[in-house]
C-alpha atoms as a PDB file:
ATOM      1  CA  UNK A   1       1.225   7.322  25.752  1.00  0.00           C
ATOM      2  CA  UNK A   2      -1.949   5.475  24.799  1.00  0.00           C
ATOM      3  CA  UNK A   3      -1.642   3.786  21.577  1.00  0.00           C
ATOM      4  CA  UNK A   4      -4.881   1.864  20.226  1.00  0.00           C
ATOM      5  CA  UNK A   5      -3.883  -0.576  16.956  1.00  0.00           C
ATOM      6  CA  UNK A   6      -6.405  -1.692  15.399  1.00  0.00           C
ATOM      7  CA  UNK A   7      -5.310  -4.749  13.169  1.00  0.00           C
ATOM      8  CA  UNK A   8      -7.519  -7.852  12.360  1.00  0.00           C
ATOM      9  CA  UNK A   9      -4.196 -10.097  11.733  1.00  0.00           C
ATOM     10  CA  UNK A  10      -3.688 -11.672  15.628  1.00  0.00           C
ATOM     11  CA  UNK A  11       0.577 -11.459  14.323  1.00  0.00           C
ATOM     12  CA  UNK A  12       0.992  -8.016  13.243  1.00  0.00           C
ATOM     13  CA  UNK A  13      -1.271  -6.646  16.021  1.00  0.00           C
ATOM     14  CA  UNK A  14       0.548  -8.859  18.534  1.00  0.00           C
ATOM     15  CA  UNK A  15       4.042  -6.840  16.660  1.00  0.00           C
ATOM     16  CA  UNK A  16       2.841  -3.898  16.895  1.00  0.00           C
ATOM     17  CA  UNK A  17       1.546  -4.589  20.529  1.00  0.00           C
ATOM     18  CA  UNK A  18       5.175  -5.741  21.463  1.00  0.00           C
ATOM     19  CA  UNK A  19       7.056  -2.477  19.548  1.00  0.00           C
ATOM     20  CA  UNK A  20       4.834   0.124  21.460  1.00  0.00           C
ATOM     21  CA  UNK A  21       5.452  -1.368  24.584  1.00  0.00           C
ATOM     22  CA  UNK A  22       9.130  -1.856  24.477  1.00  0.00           C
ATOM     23  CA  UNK A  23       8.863   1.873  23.617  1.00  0.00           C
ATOM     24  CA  UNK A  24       7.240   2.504  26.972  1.00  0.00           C
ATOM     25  CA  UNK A  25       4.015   3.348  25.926  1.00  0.00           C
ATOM     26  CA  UNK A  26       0.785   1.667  26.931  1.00  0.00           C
ATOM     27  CA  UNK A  27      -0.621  -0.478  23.937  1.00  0.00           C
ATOM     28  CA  UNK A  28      -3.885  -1.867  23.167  1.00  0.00           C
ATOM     29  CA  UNK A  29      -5.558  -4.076  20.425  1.00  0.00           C
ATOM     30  CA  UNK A  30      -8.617  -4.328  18.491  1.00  0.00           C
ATOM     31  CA  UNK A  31      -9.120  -6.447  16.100  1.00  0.00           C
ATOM     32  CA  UNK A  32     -11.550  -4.736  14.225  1.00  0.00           C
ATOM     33  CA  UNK A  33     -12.949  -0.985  13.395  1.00  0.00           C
ATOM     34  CA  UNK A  34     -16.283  -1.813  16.004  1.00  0.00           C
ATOM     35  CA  UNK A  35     -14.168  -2.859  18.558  1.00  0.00           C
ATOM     36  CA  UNK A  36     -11.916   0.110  18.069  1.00  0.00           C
ATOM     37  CA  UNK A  37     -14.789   2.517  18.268  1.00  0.00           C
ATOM     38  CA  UNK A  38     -15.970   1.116  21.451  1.00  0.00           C
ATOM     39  CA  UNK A  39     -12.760   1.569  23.600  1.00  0.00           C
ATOM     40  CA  UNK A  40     -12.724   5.140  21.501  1.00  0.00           C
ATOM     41  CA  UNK A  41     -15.799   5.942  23.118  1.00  0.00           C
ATOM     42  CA  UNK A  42     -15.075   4.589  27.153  1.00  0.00           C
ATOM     43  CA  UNK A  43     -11.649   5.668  26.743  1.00  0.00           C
ATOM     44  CA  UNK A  44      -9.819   8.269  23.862  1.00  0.00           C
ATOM     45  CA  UNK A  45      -6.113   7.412  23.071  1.00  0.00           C
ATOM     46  CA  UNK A  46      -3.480   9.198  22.425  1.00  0.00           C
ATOM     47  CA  UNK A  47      -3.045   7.659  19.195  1.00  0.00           C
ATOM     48  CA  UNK A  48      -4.395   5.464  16.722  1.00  0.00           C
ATOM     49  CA  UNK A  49      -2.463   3.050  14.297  1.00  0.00           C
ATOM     50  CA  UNK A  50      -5.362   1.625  11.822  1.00  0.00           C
ATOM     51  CA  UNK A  51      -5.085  -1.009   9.222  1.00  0.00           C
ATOM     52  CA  UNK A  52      -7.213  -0.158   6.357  1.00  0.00           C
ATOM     53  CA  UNK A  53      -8.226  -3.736   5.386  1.00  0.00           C
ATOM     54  CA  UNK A  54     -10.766  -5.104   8.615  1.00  0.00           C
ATOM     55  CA  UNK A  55     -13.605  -7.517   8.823  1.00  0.00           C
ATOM     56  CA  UNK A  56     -16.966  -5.545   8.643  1.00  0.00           C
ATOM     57  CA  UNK A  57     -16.079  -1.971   8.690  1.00  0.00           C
ATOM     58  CA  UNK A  58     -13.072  -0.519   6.882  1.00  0.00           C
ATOM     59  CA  UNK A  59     -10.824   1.704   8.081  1.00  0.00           C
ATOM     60  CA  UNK A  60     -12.215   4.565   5.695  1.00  0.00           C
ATOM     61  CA  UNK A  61     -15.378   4.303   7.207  1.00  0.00           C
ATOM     62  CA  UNK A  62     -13.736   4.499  10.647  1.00  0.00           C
ATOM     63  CA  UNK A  63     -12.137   7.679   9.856  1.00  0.00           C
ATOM     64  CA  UNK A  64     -15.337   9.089   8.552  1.00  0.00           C
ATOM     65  CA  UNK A  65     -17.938   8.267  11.309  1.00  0.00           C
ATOM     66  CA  UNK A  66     -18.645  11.061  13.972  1.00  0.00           C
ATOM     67  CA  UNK A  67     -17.247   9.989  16.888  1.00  0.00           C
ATOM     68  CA  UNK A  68     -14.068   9.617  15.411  1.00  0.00           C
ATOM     69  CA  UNK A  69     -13.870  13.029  13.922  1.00  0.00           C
ATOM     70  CA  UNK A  70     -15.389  14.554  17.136  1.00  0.00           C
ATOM     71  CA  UNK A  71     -12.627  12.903  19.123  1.00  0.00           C
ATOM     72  CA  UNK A  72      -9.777  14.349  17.245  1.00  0.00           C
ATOM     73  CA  UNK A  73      -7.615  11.477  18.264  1.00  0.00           C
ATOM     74  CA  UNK A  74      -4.504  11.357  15.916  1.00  0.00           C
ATOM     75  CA  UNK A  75      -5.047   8.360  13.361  1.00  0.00           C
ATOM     76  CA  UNK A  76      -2.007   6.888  11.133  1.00  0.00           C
ATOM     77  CA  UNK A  77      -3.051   3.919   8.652  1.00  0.00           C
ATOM     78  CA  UNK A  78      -1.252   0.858   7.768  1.00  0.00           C
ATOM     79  CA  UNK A  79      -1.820  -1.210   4.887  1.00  0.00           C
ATOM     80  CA  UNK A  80      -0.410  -3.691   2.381  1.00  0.00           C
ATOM     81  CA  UNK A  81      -2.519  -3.210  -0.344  1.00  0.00           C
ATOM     82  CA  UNK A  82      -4.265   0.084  -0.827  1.00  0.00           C
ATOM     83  CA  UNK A  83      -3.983   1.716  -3.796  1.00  0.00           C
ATOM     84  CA  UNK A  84      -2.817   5.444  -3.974  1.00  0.00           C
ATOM     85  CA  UNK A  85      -5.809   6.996  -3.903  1.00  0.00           C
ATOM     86  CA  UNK A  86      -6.668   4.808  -0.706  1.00  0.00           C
ATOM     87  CA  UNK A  87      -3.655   7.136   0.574  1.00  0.00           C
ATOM     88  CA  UNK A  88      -5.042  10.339  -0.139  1.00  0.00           C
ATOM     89  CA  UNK A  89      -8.553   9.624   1.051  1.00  0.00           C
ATOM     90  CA  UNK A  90      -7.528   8.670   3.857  1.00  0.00           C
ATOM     91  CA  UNK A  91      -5.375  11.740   4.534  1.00  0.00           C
ATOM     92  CA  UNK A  92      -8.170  13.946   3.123  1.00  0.00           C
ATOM     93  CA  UNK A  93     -10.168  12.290   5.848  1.00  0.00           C
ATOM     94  CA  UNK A  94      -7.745  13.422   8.481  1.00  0.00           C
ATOM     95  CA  UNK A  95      -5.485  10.585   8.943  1.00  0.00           C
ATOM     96  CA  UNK A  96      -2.292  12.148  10.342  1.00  0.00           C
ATOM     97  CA  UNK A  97       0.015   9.559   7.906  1.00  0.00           C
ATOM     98  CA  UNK A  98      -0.042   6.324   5.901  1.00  0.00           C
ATOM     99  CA  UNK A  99       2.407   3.747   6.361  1.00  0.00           C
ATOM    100  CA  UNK A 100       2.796   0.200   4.111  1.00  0.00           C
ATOM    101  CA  UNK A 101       3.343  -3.101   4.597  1.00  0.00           C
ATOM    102  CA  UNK A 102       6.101  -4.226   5.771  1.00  0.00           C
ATOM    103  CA  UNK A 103       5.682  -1.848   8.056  1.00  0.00           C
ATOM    104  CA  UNK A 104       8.858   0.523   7.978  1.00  0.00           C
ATOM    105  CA  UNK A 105       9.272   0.405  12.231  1.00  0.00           C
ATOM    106  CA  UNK A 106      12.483   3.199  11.975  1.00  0.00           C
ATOM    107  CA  UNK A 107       9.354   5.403  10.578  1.00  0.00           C
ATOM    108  CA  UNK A 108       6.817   4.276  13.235  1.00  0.00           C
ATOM    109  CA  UNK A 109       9.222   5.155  15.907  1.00  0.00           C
ATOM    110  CA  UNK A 110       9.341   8.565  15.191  1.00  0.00           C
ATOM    111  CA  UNK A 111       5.878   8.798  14.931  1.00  0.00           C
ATOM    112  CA  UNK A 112       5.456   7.639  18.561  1.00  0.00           C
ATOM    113  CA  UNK A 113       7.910   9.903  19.283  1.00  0.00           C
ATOM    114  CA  UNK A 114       6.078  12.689  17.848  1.00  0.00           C
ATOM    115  CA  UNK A 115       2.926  11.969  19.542  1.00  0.00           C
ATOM    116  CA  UNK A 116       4.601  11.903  23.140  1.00  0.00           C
ATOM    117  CA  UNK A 117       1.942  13.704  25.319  1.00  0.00           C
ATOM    118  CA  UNK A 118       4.792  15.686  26.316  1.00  0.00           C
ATOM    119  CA  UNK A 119       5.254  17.385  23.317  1.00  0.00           C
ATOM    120  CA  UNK A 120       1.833  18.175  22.008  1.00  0.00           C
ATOM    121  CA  UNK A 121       0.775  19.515  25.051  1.00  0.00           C
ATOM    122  CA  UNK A 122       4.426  21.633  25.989  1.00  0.00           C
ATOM    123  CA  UNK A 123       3.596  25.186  26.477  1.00  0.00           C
ATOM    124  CA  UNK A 124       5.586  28.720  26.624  1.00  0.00           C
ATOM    125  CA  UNK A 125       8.650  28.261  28.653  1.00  0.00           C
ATOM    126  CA  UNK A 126       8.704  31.151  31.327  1.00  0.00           C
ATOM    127  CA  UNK A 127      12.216  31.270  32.364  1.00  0.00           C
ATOM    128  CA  UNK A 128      14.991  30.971  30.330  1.00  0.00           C
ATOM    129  CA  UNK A 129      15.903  29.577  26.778  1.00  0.00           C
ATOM    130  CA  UNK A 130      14.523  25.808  26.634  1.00  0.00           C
ATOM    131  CA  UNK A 131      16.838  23.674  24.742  1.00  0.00           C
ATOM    132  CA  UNK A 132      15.898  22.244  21.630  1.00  0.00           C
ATOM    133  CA  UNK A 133      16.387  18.518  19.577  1.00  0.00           C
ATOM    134  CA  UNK A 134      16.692  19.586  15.736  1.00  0.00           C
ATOM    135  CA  UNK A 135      17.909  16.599  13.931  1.00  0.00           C
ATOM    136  CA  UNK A 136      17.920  18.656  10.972  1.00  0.00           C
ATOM    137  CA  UNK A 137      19.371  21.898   9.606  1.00  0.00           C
ATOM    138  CA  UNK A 138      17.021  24.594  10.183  1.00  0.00           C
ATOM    139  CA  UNK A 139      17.135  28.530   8.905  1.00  0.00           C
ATOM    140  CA  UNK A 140      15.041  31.639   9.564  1.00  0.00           C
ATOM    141  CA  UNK A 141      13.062  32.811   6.468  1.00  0.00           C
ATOM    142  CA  UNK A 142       9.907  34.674   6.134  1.00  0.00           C
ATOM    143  CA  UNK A 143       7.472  32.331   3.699  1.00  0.00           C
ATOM    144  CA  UNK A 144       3.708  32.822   3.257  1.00  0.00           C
ATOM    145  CA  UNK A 145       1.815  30.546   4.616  1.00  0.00           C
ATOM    146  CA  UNK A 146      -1.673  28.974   4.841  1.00  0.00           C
ATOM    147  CA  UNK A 147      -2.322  26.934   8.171  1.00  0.00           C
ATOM    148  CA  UNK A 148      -5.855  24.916   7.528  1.00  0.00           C
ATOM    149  CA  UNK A 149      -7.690  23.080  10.214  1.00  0.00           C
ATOM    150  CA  UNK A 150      -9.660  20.113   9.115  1.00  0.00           C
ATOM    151  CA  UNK A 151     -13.370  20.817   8.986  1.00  0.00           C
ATOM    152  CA  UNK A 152     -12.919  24.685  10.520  1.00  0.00           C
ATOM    153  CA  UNK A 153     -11.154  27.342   9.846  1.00  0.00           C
ATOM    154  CA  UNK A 154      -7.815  28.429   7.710  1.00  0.00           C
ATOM    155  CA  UNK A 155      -5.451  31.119   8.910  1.00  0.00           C
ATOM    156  CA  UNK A 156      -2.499  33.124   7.266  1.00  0.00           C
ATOM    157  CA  UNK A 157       0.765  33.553   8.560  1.00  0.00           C
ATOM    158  CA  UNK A 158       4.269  33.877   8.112  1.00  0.00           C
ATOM    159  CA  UNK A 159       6.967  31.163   8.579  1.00  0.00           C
ATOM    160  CA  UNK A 160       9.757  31.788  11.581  1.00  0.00           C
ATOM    161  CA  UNK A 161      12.094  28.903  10.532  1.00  0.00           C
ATOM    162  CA  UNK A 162      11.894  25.603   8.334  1.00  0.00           C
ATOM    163  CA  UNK A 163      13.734  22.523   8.554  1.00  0.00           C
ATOM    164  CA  UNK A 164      12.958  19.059   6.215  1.00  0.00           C
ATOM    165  CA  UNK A 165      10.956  17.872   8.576  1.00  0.00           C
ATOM    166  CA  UNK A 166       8.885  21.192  10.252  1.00  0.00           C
ATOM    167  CA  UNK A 167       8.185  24.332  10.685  1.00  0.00           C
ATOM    168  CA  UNK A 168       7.439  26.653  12.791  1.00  0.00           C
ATOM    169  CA  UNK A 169       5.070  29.978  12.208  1.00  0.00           C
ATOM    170  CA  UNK A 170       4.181  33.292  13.691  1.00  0.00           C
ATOM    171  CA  UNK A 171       1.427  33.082  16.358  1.00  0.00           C
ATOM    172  CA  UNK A 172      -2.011  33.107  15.213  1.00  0.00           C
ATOM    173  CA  UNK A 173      -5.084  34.533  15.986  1.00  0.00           C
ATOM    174  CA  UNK A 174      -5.940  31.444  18.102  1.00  0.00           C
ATOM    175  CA  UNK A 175      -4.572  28.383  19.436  1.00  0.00           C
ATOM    176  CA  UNK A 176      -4.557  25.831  16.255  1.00  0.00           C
ATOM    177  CA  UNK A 177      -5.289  22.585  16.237  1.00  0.00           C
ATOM    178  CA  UNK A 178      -2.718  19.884  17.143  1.00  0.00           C
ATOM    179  CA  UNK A 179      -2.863  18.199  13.794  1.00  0.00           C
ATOM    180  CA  UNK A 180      -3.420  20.887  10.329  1.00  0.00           C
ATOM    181  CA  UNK A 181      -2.425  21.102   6.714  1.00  0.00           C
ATOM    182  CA  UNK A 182       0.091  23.612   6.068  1.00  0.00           C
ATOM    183  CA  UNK A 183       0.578  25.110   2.714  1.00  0.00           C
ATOM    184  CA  UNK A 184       3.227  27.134   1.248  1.00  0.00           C
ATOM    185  CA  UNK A 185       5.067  28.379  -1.858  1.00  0.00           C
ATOM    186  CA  UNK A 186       8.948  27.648  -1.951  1.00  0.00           C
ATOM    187  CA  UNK A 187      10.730  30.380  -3.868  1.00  0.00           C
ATOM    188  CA  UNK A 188      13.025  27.744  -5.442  1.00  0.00           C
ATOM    189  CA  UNK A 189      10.256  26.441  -7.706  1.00  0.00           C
ATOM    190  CA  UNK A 190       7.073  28.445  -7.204  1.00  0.00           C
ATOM    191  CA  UNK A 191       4.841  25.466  -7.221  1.00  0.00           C
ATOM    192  CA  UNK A 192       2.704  24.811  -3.533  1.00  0.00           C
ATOM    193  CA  UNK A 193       3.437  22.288  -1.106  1.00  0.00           C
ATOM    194  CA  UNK A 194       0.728  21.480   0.987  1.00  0.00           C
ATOM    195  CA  UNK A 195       1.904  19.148   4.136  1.00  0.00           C
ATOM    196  CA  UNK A 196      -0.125  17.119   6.964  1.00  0.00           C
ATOM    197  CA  UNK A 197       1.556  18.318  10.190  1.00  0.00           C
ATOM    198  CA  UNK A 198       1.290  18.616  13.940  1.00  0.00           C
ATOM    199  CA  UNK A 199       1.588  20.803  16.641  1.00  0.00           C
ATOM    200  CA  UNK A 200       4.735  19.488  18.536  1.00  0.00           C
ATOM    201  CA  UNK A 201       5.314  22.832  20.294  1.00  0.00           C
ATOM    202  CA  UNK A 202       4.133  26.612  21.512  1.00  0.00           C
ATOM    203  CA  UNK A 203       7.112  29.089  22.036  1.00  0.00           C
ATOM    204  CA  UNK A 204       6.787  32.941  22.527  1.00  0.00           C
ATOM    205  CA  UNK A 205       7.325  33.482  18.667  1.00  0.00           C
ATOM    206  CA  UNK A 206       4.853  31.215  17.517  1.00  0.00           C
ATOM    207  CA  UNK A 207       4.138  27.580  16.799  1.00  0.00           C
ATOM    208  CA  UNK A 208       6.413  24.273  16.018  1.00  0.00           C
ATOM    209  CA  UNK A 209       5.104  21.864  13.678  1.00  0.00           C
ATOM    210  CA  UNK A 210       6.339  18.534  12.598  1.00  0.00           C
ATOM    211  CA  UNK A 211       5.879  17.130   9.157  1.00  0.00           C
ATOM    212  CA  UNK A 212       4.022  13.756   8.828  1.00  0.00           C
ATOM    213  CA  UNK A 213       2.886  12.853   5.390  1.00  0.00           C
ATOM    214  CA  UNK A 214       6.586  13.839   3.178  1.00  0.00           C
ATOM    215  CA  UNK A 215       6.599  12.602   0.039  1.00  0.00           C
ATOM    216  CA  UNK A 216      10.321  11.836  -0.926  1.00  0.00           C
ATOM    217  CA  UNK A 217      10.340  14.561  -4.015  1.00  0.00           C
ATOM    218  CA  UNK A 218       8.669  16.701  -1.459  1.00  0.00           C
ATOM    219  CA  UNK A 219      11.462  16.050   1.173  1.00  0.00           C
ATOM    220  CA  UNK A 220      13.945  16.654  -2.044  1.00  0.00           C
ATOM    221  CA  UNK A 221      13.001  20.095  -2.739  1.00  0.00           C
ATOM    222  CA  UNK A 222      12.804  21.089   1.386  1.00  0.00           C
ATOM    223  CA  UNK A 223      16.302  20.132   1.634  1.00  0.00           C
ATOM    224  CA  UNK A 224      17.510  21.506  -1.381  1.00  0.00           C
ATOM    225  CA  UNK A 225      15.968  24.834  -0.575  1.00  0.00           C
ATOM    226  CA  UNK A 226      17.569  24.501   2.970  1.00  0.00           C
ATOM    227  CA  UNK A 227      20.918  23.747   1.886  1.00  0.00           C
ATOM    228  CA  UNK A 228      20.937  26.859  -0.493  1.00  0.00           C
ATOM    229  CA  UNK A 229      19.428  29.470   2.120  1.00  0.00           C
ATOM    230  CA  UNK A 230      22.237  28.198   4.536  1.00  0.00           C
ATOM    231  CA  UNK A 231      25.130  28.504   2.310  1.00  0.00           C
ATOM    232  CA  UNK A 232      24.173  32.368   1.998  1.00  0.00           C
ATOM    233  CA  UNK A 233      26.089  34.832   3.736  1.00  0.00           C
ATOM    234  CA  UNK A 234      24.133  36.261   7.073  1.00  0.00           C
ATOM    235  CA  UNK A 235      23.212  39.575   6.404  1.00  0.00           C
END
């Protein structure tokens, strides 16, 4: 996988550099938001890992110039001192996730795990079952539920399964996009959760999607709702 970080700070760059790499993905480094959308434009990434702090332009104005958007490239932000609202900009912007400083590395591995090539871009199996890594309970339950692609268009659907960290949905009308906000009601409390996720799979009875943005009271009532629907008796 193609991972561009853009950091201006030579040692965390150089870090992150080093982490992708010994990962066995290809890793490259900008050290700031001009020099990031210049290799975006001769050559789009699989991924991007932004700091939000950089000489000249900021990373908010990287995620909201053209190119950038056009490109769809997935785009997680780092940062040591942005406030919350920083956060949410940036994910209303169509950052994928936002990770702080210290940089929690256990996190950004799944992430590049996540973004393998290999997964976004796995289609139907055509012969027999394919086998499946869940590292978390998952049950069957029918939920409402509101799949929104950024900048288009917003579909409804029904939830197949959940699990705390994805879900997967009935096929829709159209291929969706690989990154979209999901939103849907959870009988436990009634109150909406709306989630940044991505497209991690494509199976006969519909689409797999990881969770990227969890907030921990978020990940609370997922797993609390999990652990009840499993303890019921199969009908």
């Amino acid at each position: 996988m193609r991972v561009l970080i853009v950091e201006d700070n030579a040692d965390i760059g150089g870090l992150l550099v080093d982490f992708a790499r010994e990962l066995g993905h290809a890793a490259d480094l900008a050290p700031s938001a001009e020099a990031a959308l210049t290799r975006l434009r001769a050559e789009r990434p699989d991924l991007v890992l932004l700091d939000l702090r950089l000489p000249g332009m900021s990373g908010l104005d990287f995620l909201q110039l053209r190119p950038v958007r056009d490109s769809r490239v997935p785009i997680v932000v780092i940062s040591g001192i942005a406030t919350e609202g920083d956060a949410q900009e940036c994910l209303r912007l169509g950052a994928l996730d936002f990770l702080p400083k210290p940089i929690p590395f256990d996190r950004l591995r799944q992430i590049l795990e996540v973004f393998e090539p290999l997964a976004l871009t796995q289609t139907v199996a055509v012969a027999g079952r394919p086998a499946e890594r869940r590292r978390a309970p998952r049950v069957r339950v029918q939920l409402p539920v509101q799949v929104s692609e950024y900048g288009s268009v917003d579909w409804l659907t029904t939830s197949v399964d959940l699990s705390p960290s994805g879900m997967k949905v009935r096929p829709l009308w159209a291929a969706p996009e690989s990154a979209v906000r999901l939103s849907v009601t959870l009988p436990d409390d009634g109150e909406r959760l709306e989630i940044v996720s991505v497209l991690i799979r494509v199976d006969l009875d519909g689409y797999a999607f990881y969770f990227t943005n969890l907030t921990g009271p978020q990940l609370e009532r997922l797993t609390r709702l999990i652990n009840r629907l499993s303890a019921q008796p199969t009908p």
